[in-house]
C-alpha atoms as a PDB file:
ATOM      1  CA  UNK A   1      23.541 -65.621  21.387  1.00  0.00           C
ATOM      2  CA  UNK A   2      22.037 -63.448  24.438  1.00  0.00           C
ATOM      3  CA  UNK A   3      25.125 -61.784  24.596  1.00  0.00           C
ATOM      4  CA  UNK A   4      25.824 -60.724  20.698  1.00  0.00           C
ATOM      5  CA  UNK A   5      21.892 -59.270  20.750  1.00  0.00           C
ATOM      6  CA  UNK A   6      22.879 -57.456  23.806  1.00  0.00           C
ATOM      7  CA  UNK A   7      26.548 -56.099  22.138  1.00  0.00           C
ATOM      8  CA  UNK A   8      24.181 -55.225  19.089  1.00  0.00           C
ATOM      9  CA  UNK A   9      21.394 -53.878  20.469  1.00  0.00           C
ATOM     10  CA  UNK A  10      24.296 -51.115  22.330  1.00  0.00           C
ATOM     11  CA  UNK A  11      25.695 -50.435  19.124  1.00  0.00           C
ATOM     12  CA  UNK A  12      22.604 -49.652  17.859  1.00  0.00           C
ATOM     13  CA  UNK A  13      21.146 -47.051  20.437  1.00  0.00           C
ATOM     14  CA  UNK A  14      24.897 -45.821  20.372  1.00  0.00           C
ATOM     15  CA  UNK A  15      24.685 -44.972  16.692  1.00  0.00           C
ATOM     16  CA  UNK A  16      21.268 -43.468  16.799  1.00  0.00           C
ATOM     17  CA  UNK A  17      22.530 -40.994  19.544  1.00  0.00           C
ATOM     18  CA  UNK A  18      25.200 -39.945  17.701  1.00  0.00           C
ATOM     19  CA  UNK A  19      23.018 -39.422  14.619  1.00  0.00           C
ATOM     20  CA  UNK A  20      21.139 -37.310  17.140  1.00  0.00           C
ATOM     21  CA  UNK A  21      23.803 -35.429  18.300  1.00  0.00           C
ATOM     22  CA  UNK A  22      24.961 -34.336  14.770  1.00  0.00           C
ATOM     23  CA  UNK A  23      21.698 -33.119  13.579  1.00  0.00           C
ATOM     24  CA  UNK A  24      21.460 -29.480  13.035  1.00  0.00           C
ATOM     25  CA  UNK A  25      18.172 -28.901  14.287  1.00  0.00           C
ATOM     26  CA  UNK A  26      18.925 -30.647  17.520  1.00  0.00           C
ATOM     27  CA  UNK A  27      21.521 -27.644  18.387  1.00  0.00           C
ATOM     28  CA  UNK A  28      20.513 -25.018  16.287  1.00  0.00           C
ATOM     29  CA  UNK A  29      17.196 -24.488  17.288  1.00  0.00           C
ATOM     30  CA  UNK A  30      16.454 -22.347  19.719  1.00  0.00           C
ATOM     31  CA  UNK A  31      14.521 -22.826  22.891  1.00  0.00           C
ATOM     32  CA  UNK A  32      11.381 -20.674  23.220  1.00  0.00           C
ATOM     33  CA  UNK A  33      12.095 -17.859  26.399  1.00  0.00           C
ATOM     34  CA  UNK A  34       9.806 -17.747  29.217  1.00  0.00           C
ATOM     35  CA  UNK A  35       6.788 -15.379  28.620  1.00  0.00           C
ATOM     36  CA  UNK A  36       4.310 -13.608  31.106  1.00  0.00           C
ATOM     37  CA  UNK A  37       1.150 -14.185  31.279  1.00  0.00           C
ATOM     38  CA  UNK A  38      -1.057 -12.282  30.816  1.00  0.00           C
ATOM     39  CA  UNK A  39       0.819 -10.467  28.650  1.00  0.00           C
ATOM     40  CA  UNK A  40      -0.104  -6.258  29.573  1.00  0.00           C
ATOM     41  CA  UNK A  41      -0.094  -3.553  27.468  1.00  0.00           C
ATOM     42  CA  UNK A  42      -0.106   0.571  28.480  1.00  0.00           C
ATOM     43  CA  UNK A  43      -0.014   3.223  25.694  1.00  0.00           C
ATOM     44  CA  UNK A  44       3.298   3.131  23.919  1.00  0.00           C
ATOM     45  CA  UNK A  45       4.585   5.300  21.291  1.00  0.00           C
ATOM     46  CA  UNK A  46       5.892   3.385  17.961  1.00  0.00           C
ATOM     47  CA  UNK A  47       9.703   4.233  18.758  1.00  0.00           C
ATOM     48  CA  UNK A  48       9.460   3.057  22.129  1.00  0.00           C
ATOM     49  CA  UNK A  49       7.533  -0.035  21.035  1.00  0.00           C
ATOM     50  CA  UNK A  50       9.399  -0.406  17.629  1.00  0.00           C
ATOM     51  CA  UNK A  51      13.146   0.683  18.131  1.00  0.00           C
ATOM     52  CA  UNK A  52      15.037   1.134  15.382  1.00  0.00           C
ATOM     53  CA  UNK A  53      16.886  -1.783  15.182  1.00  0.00           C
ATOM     54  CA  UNK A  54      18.371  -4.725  12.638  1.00  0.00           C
ATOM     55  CA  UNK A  55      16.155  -7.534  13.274  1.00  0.00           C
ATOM     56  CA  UNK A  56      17.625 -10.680  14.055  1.00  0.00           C
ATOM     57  CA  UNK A  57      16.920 -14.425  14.627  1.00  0.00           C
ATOM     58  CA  UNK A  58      15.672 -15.459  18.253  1.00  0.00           C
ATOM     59  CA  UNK A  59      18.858 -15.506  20.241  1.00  0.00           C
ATOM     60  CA  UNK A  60      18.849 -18.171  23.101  1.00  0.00           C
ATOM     61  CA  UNK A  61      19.654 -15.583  25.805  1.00  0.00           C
ATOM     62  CA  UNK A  62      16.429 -13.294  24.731  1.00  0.00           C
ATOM     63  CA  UNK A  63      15.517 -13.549  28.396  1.00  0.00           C
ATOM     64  CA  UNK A  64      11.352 -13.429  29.572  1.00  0.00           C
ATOM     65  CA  UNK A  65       9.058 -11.611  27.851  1.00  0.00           C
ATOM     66  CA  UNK A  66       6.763  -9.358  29.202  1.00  0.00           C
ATOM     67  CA  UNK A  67       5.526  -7.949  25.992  1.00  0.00           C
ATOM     68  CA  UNK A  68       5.571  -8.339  22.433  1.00  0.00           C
ATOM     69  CA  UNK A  69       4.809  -5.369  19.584  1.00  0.00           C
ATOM     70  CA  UNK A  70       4.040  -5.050  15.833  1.00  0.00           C
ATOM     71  CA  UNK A  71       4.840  -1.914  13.870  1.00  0.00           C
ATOM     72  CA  UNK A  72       2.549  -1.658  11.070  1.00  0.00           C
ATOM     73  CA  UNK A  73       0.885   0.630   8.277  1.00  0.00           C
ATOM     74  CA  UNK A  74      -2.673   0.726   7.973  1.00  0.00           C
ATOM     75  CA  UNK A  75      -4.961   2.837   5.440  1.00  0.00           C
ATOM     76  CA  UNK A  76      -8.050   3.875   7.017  1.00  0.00           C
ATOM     77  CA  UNK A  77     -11.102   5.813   6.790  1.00  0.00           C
ATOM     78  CA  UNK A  78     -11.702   8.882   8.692  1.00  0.00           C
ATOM     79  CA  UNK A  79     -15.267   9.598   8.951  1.00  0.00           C
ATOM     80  CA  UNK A  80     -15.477  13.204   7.493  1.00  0.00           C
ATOM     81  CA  UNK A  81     -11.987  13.828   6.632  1.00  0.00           C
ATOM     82  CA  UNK A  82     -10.691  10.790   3.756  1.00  0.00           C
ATOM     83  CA  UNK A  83      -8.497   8.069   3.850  1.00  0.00           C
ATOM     84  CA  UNK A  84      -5.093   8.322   6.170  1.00  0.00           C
ATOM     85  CA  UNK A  85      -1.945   6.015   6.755  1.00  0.00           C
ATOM     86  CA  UNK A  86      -1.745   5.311  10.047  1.00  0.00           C
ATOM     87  CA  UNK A  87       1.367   4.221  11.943  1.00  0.00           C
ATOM     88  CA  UNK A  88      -0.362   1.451  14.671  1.00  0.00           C
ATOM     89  CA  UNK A  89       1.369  -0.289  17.226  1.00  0.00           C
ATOM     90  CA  UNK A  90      -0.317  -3.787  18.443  1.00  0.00           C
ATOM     91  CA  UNK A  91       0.308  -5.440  21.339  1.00  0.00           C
ATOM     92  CA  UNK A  92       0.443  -9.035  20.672  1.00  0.00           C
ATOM     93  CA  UNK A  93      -1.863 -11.012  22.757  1.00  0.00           C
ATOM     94  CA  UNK A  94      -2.451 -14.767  21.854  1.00  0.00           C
ATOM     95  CA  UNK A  95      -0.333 -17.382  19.658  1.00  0.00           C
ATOM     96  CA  UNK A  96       2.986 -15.696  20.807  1.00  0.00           C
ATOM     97  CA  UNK A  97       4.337 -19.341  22.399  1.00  0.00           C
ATOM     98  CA  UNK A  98       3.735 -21.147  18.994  1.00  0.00           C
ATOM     99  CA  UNK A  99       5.305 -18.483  17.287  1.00  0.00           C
ATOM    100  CA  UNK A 100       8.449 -17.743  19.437  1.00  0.00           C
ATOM    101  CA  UNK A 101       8.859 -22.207  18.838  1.00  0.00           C
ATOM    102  CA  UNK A 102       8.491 -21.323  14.971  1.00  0.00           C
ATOM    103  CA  UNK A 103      11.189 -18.127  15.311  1.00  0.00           C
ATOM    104  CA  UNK A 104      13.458 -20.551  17.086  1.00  0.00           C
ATOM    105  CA  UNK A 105      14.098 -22.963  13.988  1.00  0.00           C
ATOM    106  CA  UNK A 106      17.373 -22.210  12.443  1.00  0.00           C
ATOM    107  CA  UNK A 107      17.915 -20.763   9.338  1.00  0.00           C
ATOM    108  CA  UNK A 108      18.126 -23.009   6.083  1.00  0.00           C
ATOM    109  CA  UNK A 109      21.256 -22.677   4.185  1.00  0.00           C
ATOM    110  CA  UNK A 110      20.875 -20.840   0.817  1.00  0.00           C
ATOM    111  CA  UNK A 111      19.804 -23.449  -2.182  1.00  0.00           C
ATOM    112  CA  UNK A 112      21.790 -23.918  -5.352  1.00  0.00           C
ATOM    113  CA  UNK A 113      18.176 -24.278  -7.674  1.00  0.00           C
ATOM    114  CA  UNK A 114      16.461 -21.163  -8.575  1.00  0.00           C
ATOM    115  CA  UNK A 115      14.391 -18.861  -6.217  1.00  0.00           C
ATOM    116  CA  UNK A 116      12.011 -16.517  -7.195  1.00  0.00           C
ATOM    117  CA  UNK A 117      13.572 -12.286  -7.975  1.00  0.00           C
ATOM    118  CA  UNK A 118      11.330 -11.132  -5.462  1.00  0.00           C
ATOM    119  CA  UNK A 119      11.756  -9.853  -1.484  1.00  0.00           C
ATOM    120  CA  UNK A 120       9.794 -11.262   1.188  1.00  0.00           C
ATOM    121  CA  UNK A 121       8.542  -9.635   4.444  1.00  0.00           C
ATOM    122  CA  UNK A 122      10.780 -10.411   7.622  1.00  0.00           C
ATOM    123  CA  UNK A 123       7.443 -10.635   9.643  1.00  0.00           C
ATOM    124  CA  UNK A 124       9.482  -8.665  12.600  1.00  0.00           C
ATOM    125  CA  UNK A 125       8.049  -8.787  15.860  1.00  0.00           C
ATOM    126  CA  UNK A 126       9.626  -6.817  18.999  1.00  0.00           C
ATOM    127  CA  UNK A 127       9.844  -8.603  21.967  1.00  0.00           C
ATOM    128  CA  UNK A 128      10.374  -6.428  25.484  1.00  0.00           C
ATOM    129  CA  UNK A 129      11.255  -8.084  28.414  1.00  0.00           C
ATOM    130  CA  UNK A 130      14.471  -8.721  30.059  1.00  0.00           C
ATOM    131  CA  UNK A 131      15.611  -6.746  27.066  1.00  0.00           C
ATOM    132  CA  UNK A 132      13.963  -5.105  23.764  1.00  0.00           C
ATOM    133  CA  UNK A 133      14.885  -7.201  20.579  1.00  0.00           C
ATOM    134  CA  UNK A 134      13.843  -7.132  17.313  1.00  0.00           C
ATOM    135  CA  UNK A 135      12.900 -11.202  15.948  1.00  0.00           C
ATOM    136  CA  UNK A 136      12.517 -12.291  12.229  1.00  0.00           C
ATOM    137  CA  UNK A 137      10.909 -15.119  10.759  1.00  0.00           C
ATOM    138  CA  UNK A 138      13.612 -17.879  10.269  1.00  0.00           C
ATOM    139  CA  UNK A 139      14.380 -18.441   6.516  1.00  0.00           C
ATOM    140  CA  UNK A 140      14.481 -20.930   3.854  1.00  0.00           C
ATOM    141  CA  UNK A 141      17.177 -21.904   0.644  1.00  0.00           C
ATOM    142  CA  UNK A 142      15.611 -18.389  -0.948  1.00  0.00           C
ATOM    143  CA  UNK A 143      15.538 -16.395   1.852  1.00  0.00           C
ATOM    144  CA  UNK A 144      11.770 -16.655   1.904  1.00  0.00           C
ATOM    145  CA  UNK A 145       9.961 -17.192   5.990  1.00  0.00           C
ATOM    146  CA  UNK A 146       9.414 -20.618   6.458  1.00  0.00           C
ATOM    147  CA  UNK A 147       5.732 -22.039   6.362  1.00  0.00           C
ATOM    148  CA  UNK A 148       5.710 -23.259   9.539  1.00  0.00           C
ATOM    149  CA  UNK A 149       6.951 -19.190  10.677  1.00  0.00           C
ATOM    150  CA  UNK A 150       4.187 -17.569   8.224  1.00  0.00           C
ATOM    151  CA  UNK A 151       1.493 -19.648   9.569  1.00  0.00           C
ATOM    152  CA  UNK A 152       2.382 -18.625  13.195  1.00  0.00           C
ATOM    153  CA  UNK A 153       2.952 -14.852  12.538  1.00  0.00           C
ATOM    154  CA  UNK A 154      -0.784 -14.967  10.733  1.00  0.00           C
ATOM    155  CA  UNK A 155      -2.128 -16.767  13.551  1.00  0.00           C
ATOM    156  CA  UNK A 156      -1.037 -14.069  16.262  1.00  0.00           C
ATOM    157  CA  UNK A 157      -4.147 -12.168  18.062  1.00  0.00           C
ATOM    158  CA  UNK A 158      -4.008  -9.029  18.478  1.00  0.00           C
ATOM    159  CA  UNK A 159      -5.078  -5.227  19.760  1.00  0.00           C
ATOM    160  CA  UNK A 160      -4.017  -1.730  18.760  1.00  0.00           C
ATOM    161  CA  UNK A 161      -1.981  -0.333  21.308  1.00  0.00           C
ATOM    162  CA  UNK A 162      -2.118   3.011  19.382  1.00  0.00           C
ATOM    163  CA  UNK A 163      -3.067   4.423  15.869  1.00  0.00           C
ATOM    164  CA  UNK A 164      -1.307   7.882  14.727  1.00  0.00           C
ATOM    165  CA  UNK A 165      -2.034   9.554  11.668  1.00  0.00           C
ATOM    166  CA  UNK A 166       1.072   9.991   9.359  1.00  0.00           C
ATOM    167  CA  UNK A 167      -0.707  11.268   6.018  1.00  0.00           C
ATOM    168  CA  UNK A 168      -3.698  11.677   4.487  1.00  0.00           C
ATOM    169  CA  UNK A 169      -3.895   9.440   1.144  1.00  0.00           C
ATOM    170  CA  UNK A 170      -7.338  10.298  -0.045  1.00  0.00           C
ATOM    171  CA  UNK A 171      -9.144  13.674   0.490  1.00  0.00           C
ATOM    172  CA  UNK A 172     -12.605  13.480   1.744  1.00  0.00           C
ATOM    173  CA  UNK A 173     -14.014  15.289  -1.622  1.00  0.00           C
ATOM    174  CA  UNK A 174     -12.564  12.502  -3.513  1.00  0.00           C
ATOM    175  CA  UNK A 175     -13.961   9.744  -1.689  1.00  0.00           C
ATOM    176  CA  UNK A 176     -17.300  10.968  -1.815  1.00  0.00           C
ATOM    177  CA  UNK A 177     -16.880  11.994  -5.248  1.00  0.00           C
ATOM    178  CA  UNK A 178     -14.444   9.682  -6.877  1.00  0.00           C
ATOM    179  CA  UNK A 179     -12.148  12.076  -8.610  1.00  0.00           C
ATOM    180  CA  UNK A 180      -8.984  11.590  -8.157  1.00  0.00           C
ATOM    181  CA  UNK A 181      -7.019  13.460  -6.031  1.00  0.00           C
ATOM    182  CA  UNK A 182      -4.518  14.496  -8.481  1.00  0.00           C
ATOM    183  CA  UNK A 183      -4.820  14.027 -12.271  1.00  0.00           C
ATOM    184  CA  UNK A 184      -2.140  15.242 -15.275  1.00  0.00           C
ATOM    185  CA  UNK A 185      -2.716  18.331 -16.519  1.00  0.00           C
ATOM    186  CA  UNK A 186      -3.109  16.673 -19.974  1.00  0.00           C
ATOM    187  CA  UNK A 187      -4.349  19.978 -22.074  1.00  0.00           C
ATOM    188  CA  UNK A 188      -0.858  21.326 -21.426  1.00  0.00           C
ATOM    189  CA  UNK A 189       0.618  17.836 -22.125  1.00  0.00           C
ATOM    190  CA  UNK A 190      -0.555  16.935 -24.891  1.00  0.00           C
ATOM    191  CA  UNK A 191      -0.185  20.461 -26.699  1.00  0.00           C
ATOM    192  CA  UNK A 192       3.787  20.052 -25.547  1.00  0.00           C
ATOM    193  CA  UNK A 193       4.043  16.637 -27.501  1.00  0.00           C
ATOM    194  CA  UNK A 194       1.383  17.758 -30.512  1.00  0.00           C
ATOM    195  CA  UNK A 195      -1.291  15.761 -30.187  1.00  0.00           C
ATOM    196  CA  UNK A 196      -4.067  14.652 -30.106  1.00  0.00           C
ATOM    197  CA  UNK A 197      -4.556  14.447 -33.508  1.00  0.00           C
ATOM    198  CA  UNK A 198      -7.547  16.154 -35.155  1.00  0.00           C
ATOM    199  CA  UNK A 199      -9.685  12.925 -36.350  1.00  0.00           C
ATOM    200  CA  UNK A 200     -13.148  14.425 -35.553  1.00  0.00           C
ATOM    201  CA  UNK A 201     -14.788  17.517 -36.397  1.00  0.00           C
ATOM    202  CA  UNK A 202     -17.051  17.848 -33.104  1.00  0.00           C
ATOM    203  CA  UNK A 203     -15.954  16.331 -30.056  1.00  0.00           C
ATOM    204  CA  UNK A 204     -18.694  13.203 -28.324  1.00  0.00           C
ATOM    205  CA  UNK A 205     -21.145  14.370 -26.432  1.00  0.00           C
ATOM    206  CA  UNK A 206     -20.932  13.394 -22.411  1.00  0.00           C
ATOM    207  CA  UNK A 207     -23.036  10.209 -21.634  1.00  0.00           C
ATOM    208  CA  UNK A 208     -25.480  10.177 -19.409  1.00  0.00           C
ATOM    209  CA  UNK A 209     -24.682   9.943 -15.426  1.00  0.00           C
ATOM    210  CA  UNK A 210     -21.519  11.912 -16.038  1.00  0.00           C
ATOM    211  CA  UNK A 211     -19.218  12.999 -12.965  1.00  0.00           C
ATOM    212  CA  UNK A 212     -17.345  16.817 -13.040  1.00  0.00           C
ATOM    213  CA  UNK A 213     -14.029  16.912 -11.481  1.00  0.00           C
ATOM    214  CA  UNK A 214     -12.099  20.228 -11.408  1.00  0.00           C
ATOM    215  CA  UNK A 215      -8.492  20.701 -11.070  1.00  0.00           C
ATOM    216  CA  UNK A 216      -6.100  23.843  -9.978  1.00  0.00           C
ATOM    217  CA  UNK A 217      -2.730  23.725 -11.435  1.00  0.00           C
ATOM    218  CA  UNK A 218      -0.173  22.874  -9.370  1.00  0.00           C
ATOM    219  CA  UNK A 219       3.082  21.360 -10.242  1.00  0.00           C
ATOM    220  CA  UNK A 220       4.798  17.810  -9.144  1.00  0.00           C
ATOM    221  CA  UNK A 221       8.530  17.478  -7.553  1.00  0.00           C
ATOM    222  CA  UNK A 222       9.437  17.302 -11.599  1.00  0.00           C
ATOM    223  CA  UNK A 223       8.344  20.517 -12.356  1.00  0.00           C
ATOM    224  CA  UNK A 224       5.447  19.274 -14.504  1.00  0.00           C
ATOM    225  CA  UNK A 225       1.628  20.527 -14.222  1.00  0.00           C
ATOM    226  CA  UNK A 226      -0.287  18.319 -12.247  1.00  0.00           C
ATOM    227  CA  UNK A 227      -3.974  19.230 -11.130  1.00  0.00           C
ATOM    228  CA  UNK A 228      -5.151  19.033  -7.647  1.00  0.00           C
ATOM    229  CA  UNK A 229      -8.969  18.491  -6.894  1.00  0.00           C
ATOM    230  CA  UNK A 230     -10.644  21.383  -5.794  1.00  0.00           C
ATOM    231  CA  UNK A 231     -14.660  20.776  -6.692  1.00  0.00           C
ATOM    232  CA  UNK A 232     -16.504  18.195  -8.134  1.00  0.00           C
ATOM    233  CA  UNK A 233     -20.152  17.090  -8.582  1.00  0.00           C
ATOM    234  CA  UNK A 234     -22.500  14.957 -10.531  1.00  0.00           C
ATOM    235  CA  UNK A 235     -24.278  16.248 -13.164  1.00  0.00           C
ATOM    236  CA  UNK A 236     -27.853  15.973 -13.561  1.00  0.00           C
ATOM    237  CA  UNK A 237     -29.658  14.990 -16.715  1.00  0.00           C
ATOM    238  CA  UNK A 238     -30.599  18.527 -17.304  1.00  0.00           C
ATOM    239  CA  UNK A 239     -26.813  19.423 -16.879  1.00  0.00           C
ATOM    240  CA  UNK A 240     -25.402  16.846 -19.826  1.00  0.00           C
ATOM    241  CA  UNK A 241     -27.723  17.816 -22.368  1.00  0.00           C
ATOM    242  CA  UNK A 242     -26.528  21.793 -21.328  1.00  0.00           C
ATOM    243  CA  UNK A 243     -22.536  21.074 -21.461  1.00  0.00           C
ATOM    244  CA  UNK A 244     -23.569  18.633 -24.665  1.00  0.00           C
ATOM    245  CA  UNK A 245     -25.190  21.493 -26.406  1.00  0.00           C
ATOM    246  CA  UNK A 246     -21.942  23.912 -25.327  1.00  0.00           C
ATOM    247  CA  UNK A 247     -20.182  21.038 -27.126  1.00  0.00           C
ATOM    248  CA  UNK A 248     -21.593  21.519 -30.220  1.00  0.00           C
ATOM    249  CA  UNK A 249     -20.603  25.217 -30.673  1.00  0.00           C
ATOM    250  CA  UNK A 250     -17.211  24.381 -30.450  1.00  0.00           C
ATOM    251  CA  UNK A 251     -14.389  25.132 -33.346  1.00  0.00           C
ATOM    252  CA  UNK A 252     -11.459  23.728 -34.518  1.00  0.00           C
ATOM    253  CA  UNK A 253      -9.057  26.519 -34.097  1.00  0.00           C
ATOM    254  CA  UNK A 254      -5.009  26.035 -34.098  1.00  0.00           C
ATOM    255  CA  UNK A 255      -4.697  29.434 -31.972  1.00  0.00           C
ATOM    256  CA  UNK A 256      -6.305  28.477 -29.031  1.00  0.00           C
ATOM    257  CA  UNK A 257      -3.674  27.407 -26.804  1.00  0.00           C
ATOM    258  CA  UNK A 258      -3.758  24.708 -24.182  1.00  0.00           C
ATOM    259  CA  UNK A 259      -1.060  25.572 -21.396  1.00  0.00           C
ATOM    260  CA  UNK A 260      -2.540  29.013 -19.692  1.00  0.00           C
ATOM    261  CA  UNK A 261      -4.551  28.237 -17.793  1.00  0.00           C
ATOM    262  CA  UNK A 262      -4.477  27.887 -13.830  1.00  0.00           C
ATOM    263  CA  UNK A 263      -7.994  25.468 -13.883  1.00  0.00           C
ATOM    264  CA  UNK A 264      -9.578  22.595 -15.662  1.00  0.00           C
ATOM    265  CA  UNK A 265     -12.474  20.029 -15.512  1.00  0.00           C
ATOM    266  CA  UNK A 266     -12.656  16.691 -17.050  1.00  0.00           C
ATOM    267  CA  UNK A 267     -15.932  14.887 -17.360  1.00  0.00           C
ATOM    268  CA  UNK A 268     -17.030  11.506 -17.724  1.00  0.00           C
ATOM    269  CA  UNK A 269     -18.336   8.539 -16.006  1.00  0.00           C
ATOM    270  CA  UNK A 270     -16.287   6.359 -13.711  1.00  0.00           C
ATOM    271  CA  UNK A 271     -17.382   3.506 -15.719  1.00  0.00           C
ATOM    272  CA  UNK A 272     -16.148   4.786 -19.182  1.00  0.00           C
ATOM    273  CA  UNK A 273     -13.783   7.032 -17.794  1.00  0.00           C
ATOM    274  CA  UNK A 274     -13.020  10.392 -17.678  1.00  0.00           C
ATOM    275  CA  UNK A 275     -12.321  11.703 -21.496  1.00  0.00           C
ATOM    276  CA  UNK A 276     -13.441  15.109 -21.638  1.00  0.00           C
ATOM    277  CA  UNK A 277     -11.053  18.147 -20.663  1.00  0.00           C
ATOM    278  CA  UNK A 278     -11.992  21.637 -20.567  1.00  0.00           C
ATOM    279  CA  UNK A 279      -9.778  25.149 -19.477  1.00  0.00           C
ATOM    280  CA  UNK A 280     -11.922  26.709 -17.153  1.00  0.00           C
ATOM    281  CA  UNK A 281     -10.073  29.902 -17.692  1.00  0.00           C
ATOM    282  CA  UNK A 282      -8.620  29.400 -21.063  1.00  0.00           C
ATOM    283  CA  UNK A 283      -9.396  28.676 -24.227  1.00  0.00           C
ATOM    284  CA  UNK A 284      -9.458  24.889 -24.915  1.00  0.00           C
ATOM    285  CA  UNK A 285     -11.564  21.497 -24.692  1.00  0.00           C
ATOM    286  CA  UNK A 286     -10.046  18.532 -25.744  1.00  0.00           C
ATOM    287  CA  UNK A 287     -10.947  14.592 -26.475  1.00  0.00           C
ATOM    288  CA  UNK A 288      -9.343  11.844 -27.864  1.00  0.00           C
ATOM    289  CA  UNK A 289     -10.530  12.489 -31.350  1.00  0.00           C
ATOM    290  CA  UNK A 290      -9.301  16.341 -31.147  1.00  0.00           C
ATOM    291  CA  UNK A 291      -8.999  19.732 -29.657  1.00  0.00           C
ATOM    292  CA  UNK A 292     -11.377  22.711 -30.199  1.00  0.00           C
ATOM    293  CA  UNK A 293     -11.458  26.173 -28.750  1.00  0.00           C
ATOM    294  CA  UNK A 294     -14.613  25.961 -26.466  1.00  0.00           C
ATOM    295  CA  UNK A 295     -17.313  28.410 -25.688  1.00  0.00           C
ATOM    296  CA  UNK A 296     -17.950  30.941 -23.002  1.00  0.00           C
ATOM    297  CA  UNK A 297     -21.085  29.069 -22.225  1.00  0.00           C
ATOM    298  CA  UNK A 298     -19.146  25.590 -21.703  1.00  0.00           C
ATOM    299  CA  UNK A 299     -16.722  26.772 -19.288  1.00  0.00           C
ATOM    300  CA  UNK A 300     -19.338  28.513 -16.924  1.00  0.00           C
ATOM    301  CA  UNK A 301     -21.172  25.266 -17.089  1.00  0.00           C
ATOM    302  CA  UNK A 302     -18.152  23.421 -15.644  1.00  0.00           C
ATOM    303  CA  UNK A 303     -16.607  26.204 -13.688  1.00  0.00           C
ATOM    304  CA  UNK A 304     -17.751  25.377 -10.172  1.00  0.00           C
END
């Protein structure tokens, strides 16, 4: 009997290291490469730090590491001067070992059951060292960065290497006004598709608290008129019930055209929106409920 539980007990470690041997993790995965520490960072620009490259899964003969990078865009404030996209480089400097063990999982292979129509973010980090690669998130069935691979990317400290301005998104009058940038140059639009139709007789009077954004004519890639903020203010109390009395002189007048001139305001509050158009240097104010041809005195009022 000592014998047979000596045969079996062989059989069975046998048959548990071949079960070992077959299992894809056990030679897919790939071991984590040596990193420096502490890892050291100098100023770097973003296509020294970032390559241009096809990013790839953690190949086994990555080498050491002496650093590691993320390329990212940021929208920030400027103090003075808006909001700007910034290209930043950070240097990564924590939770690199746990994530370089999560990047070395292999790949799942694509599921037969249905995944979600949607792309997912590689979560590419650049590794520098014996030699520059680019490293992705490993996968799952859909394609999608594995939990264990999102948690680790999240996880990863970090500290801007460098920040460089690429655009500026939001002007500074617009922040501190909140006018949009840009807004449709809807007199001109609305007269080239007929409407709005005349409902009222008089157009609403401006609520209280009421914000004045002006707009030169400009025109988008398409060719179409498209305003670009150049003033705005709030107006005072004393300033609604003017432009509200210049509202009431108004007339309904089907000569009074809609697409000459080269400014415009619209009015209204941020909460209710802005609903209220006016040609600084034409002829025309215009609301939901209607167009009228507006009086001198309304476009001084809004002219500045």
């Amino acid at each position: 009997m000592g014998m047979r539980a000596a045969v079996l007990r062989t059989l069975v470690v046998a048959l548990l290291a071949g079960c070992a041997q077959n299992s894809p993790a056990a030679h897919e995965a790939v071991v984590p490469p040596s990193i420096a520490a502490p890892l050291s960072y100098r100023p770097i620009s973003a296509s020294e730090a970032c390559p241009k490259a096809d990013a790839v899964h953690l190949p086994a003969d990555v080498g050491s590491v002496t650093a590691a990078y993320l390329c990212v865009q940021q929208f920030r404030t400027v103090v003075g001067d808006g909001e700007w996209e910034f290209a930043v480089v950070q240097g990564v400097t924590s939770g690199l070992d746990a994530l370089l063990r999560a990047y070395g999982m292999p790949d799942a292979k694509p599921t037969d059951e249905a995944c979600d129509a949607i792309g997912y973010a590689p979560r590419v980090v650049f590794l520098h060292g014996s030699r520059t690669v680019a490293v992705r998130a490993p996968t799952d069935g859909c394609g999608k960065p594995t939990a264990a691979a999102a948690r680790a990317f999240a996880a990863l400290g970090t500290v801007d290497v460098s920040a460089t301005k690429v655009r500026r998104v939001t002007s500074q009058l617009s922040v501190t006004s909140g006018c949009p940038d840009q807004y449709k140059d809807m007199l001109a639009i609305e007269e080239g598709l007929g409407g709005p139709q005349q409902v009222s007789s008089a157009p609403r009077p401006v609520a209280p608290g009421a914000e004045l954004c002006v707009y030169t004519v400009t025109h988008d890639a398409q060719g179409a008129r498209l305003g670009q903020l150049s003033a705005a203010r709030g107006l005072t109390p004393a300033q609604v019930v003017e432009v509200n009395q210049a509202l009431t002189s108004v007339a309904v007048d089907a000569t009074c055209t809609r697409h000459q001139h080269t400014r415009f305001a619209v009015l209204g509050s941020m909460q209710g929106g802005f609903d209220t158009l006016v040609a600084v240097d034409g002829c025309a104010v215009q609301q939901d409920g209607g167009w009228w041809r507006a009086p001198d005195r309304l476009r001084a009022l809004v002219a500045a």
